[in-house]
PDB file of N, CA and C in Angstrom:
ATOM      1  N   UNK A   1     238.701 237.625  23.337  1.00  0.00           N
ATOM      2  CA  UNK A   1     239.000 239.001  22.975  1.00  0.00           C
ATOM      3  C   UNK A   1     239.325 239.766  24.260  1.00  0.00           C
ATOM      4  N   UNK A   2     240.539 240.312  23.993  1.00  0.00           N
ATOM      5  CA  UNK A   2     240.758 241.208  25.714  1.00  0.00           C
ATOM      6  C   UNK A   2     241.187 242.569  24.940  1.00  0.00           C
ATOM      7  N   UNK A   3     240.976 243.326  26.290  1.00  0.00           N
ATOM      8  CA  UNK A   3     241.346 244.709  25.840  1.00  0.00           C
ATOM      9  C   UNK A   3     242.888 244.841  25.476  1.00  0.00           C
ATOM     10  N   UNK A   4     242.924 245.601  24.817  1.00  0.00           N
ATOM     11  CA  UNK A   4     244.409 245.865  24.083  1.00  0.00           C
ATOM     12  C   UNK A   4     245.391 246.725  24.956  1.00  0.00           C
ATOM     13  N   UNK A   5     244.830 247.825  25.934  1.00  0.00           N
ATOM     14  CA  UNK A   5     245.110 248.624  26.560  1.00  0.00           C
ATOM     15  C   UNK A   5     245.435 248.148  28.180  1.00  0.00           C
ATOM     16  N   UNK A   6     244.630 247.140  28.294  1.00  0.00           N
ATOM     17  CA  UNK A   6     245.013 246.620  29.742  1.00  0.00           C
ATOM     18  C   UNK A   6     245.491 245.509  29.810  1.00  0.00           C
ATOM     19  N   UNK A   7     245.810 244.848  28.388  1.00  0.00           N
ATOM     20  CA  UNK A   7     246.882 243.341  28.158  1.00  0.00           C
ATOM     21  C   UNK A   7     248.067 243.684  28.691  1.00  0.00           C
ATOM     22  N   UNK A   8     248.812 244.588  28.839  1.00  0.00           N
ATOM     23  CA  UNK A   8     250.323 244.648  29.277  1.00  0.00           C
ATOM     24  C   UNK A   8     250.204 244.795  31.070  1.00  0.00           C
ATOM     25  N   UNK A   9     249.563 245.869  31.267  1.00  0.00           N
ATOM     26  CA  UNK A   9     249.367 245.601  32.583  1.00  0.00           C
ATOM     27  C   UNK A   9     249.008 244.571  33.279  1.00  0.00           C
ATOM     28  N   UNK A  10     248.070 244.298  33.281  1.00  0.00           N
ATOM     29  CA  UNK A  10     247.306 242.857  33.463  1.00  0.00           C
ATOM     30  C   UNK A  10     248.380 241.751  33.613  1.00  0.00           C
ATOM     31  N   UNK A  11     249.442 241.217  32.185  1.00  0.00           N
ATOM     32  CA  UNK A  11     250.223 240.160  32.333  1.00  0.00           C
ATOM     33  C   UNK A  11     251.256 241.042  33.425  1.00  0.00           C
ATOM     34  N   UNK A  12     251.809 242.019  33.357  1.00  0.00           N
ATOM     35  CA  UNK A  12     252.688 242.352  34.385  1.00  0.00           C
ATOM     36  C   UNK A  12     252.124 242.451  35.715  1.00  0.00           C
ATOM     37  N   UNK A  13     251.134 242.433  36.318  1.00  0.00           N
ATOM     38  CA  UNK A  13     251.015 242.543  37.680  1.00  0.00           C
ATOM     39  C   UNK A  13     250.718 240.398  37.365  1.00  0.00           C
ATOM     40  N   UNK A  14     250.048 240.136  36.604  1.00  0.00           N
ATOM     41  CA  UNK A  14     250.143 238.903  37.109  1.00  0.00           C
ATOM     42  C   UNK A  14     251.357 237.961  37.133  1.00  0.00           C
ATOM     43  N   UNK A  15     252.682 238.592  36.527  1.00  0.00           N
ATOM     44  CA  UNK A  15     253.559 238.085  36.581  1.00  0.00           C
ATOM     45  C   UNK A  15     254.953 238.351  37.446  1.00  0.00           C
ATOM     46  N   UNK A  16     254.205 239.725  38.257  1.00  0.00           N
ATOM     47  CA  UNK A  16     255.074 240.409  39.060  1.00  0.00           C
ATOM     48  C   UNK A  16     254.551 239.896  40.476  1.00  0.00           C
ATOM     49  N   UNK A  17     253.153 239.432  40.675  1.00  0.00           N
ATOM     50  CA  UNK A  17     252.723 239.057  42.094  1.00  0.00           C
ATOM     51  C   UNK A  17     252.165 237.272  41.515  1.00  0.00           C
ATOM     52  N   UNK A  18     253.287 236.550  41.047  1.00  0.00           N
ATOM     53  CA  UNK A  18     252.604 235.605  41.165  1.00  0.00           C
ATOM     54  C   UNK A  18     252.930 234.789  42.599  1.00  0.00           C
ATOM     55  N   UNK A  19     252.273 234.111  43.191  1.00  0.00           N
ATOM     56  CA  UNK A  19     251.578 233.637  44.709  1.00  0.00           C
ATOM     57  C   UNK A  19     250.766 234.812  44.940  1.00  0.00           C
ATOM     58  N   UNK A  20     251.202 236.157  45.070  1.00  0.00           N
ATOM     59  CA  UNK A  20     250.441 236.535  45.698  1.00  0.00           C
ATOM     60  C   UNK A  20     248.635 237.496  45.288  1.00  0.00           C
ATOM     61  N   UNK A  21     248.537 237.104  43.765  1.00  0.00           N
ATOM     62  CA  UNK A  21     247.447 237.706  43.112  1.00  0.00           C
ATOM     63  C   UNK A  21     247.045 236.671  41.887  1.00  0.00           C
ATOM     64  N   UNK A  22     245.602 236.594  41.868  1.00  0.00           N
ATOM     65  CA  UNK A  22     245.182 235.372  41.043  1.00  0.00           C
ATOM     66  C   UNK A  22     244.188 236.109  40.290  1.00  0.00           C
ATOM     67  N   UNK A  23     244.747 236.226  38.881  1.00  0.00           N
ATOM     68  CA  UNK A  23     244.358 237.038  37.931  1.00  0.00           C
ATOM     69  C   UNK A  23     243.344 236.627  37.181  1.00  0.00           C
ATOM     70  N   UNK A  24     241.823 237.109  36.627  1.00  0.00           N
ATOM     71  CA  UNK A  24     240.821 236.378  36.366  1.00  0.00           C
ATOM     72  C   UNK A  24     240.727 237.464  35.536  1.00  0.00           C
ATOM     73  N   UNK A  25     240.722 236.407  33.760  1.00  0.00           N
ATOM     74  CA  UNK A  25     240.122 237.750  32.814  1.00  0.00           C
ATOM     75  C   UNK A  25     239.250 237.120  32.451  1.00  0.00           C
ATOM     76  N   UNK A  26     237.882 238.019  32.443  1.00  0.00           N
ATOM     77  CA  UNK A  26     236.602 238.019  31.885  1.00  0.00           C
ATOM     78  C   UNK A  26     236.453 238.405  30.713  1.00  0.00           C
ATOM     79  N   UNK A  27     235.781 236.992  29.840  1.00  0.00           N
ATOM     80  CA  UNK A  27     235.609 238.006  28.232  1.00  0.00           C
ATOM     81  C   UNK A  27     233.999 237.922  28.578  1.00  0.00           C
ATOM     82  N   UNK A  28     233.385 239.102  28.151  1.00  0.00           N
ATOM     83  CA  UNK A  28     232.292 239.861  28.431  1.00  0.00           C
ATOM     84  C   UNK A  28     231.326 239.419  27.246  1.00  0.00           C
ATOM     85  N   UNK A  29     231.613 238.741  26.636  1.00  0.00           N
ATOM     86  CA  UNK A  29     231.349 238.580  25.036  1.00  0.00           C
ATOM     87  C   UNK A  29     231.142 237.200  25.029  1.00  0.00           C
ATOM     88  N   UNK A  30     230.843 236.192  25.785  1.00  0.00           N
ATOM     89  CA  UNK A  30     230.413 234.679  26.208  1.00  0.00           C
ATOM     90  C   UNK A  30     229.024 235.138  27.315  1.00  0.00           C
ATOM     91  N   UNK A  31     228.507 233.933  27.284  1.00  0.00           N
ATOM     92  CA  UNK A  31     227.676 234.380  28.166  1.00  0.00           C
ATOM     93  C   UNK A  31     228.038 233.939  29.593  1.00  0.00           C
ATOM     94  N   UNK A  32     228.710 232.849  30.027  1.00  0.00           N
ATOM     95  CA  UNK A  32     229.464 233.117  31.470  1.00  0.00           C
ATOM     96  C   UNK A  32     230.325 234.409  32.171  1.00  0.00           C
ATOM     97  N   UNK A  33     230.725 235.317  30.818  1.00  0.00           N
ATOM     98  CA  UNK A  33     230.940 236.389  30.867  1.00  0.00           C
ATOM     99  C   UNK A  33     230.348 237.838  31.325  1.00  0.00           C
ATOM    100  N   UNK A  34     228.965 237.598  30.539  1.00  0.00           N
ATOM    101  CA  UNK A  34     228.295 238.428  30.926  1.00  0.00           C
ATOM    102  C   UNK A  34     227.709 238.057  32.212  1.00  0.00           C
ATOM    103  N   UNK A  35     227.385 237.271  32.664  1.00  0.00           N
ATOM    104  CA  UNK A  35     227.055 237.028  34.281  1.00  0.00           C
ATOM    105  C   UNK A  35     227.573 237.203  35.129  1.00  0.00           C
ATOM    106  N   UNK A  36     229.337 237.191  35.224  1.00  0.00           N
ATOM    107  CA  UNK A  36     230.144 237.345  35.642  1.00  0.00           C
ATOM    108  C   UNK A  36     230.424 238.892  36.141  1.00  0.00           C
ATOM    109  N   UNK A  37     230.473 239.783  34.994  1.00  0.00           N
ATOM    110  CA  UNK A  37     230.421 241.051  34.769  1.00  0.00           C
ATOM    111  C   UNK A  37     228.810 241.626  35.148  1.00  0.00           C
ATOM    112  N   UNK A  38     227.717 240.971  35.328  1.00  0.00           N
ATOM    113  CA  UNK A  38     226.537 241.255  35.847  1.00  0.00           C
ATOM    114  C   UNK A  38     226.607 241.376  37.566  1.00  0.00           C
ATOM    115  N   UNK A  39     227.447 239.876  37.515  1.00  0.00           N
ATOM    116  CA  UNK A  39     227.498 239.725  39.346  1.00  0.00           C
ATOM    117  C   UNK A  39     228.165 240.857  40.102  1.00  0.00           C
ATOM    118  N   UNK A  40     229.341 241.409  39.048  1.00  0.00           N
ATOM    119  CA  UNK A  40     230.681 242.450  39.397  1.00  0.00           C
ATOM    120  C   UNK A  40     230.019 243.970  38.972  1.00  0.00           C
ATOM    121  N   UNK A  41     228.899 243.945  38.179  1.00  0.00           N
ATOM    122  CA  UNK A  41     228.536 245.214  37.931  1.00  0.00           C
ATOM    123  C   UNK A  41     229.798 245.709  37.246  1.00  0.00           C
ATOM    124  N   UNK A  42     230.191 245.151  36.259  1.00  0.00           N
ATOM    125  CA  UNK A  42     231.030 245.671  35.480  1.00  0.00           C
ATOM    126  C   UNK A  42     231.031 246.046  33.787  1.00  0.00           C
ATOM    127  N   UNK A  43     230.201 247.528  34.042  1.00  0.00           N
ATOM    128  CA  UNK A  43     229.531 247.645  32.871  1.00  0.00           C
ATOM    129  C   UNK A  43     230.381 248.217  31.388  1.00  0.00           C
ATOM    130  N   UNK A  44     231.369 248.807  32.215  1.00  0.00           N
ATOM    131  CA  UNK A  44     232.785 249.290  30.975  1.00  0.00           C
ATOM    132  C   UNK A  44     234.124 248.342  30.878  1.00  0.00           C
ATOM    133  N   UNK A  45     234.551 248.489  29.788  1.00  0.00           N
ATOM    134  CA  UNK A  45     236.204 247.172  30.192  1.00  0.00           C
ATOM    135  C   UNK A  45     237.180 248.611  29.339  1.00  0.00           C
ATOM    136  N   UNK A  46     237.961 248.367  29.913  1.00  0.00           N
ATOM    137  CA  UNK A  46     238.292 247.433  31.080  1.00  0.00           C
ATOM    138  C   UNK A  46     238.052 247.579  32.602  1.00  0.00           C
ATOM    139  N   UNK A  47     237.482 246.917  33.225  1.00  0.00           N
ATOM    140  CA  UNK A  47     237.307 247.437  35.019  1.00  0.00           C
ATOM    141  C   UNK A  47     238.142 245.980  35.441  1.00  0.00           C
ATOM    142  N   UNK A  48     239.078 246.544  36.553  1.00  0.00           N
ATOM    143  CA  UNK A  48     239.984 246.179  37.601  1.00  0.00           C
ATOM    144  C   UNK A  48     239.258 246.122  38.586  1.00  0.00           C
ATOM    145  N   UNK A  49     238.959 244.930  39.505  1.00  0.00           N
ATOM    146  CA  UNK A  49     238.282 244.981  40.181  1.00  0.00           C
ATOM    147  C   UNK A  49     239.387 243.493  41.550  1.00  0.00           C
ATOM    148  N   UNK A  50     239.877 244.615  42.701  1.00  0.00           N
ATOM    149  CA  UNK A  50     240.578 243.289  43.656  1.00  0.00           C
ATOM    150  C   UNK A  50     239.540 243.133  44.474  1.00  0.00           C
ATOM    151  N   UNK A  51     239.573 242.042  44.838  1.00  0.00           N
ATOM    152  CA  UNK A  51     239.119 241.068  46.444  1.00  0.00           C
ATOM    153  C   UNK A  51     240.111 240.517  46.797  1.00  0.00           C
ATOM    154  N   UNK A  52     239.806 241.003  48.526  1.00  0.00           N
ATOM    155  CA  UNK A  52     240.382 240.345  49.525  1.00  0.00           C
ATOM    156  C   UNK A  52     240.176 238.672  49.468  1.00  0.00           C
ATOM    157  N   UNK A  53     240.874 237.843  50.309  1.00  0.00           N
ATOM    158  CA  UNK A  53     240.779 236.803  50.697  1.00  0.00           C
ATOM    159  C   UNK A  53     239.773 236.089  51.060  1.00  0.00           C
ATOM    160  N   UNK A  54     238.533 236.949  51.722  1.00  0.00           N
ATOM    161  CA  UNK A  54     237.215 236.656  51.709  1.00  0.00           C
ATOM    162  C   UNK A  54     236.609 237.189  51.105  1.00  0.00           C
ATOM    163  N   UNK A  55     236.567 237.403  49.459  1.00  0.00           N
ATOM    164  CA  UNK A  55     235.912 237.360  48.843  1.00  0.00           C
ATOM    165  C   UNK A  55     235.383 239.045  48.956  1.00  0.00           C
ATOM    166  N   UNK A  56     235.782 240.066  49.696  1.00  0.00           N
ATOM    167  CA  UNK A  56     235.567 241.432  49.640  1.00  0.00           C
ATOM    168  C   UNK A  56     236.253 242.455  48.566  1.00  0.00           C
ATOM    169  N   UNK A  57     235.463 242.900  47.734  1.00  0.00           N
ATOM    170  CA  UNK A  57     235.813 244.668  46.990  1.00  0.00           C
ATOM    171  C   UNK A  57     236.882 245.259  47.749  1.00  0.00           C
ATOM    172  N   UNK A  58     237.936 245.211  47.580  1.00  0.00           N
ATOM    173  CA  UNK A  58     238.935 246.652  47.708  1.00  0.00           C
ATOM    174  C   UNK A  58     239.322 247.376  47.613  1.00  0.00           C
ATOM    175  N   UNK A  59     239.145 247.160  45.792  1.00  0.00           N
ATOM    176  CA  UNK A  59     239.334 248.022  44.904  1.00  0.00           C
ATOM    177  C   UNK A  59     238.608 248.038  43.624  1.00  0.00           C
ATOM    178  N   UNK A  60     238.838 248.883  42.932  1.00  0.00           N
ATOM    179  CA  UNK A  60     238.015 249.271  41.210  1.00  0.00           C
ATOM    180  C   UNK A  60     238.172 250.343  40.457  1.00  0.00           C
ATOM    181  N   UNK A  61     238.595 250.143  39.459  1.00  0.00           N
ATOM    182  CA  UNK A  61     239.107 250.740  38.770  1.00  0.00           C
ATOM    183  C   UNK A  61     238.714 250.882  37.242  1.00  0.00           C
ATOM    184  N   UNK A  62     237.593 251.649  36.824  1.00  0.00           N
ATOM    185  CA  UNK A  62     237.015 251.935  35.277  1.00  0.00           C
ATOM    186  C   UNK A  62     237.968 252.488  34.436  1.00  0.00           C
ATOM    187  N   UNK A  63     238.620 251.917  33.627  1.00  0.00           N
ATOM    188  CA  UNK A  63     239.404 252.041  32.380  1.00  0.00           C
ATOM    189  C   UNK A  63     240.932 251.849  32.991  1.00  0.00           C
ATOM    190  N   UNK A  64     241.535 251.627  32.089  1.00  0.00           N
ATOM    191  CA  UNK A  64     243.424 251.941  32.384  1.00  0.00           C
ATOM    192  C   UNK A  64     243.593 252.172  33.732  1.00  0.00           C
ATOM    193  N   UNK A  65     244.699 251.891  34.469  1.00  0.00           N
ATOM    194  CA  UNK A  65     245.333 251.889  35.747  1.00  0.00           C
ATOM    195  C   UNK A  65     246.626 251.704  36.013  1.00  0.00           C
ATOM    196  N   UNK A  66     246.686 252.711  36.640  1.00  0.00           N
ATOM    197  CA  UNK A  66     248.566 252.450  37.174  1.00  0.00           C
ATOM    198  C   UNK A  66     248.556 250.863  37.900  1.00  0.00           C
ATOM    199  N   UNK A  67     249.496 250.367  37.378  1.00  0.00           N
ATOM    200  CA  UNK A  67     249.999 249.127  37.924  1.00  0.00           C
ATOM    201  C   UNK A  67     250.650 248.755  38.838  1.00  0.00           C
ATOM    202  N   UNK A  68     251.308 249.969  39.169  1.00  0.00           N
ATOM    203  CA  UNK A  68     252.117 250.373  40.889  1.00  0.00           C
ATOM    204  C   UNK A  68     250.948 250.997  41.104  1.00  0.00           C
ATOM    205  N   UNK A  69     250.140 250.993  41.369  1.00  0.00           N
ATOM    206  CA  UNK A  69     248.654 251.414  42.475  1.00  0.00           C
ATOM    207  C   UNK A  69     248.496 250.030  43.019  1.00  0.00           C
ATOM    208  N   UNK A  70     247.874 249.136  42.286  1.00  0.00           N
ATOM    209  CA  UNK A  70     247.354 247.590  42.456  1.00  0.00           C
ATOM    210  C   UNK A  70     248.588 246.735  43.189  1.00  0.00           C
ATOM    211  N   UNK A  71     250.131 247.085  42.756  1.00  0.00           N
ATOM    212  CA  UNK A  71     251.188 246.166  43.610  1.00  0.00           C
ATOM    213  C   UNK A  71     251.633 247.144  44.887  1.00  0.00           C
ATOM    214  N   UNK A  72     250.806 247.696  44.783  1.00  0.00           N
ATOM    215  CA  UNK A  72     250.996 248.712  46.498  1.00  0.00           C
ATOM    216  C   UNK A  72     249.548 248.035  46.924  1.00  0.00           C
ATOM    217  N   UNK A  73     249.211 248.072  46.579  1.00  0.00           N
ATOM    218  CA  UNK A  73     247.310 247.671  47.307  1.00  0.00           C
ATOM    219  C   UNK A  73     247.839 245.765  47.623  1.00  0.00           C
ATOM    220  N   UNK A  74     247.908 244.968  46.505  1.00  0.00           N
ATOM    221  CA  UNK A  74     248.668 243.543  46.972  1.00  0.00           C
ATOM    222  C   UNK A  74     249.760 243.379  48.077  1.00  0.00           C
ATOM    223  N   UNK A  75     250.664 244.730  48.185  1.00  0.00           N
ATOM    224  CA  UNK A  75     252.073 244.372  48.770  1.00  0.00           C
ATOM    225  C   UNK A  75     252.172 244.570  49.844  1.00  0.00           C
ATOM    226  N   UNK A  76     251.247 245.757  50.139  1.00  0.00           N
ATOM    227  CA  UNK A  76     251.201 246.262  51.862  1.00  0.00           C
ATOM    228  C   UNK A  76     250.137 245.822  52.508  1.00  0.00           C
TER     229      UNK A  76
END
């Protein structure tokens, strides 16, 4: 089950930065899910959440998001 509201975005940045962004959807509703979203503190969905290359927070984003925000944050 994914959010309905962040399915279009979501496939478009992952299909607009593919090499350069590796898109991980969490269903919250399994229990590898909820651990996942425990580890990320991700208590509303949809949350956008990038890491750097080592594994660092860059960004986050609680509900809906511009999608040219996230391919400016990947691009530069």
């Amino acid at each position: 089950m994914g959010c309905v509201l962040a399915e279009p975005i979501v496939s478009g940045l992952e299909k607009d930065l593919e090499g350069q962004l590796t898109v991980l959807r969490i269903d919250i509703y399994t229990p590898a899910g909820r651990e996942l979203s425990g580890l990320f503190s991700a208590r509303s969905t949809p949350t956008f959440i990038l890491l750097d290359d080592s594994g660092q927070e860059i960004f986050r984003s609680i509900g809906t998001v511009d999608g040219n925000r996230i391919r400016t944050l990947v691009t530069d």
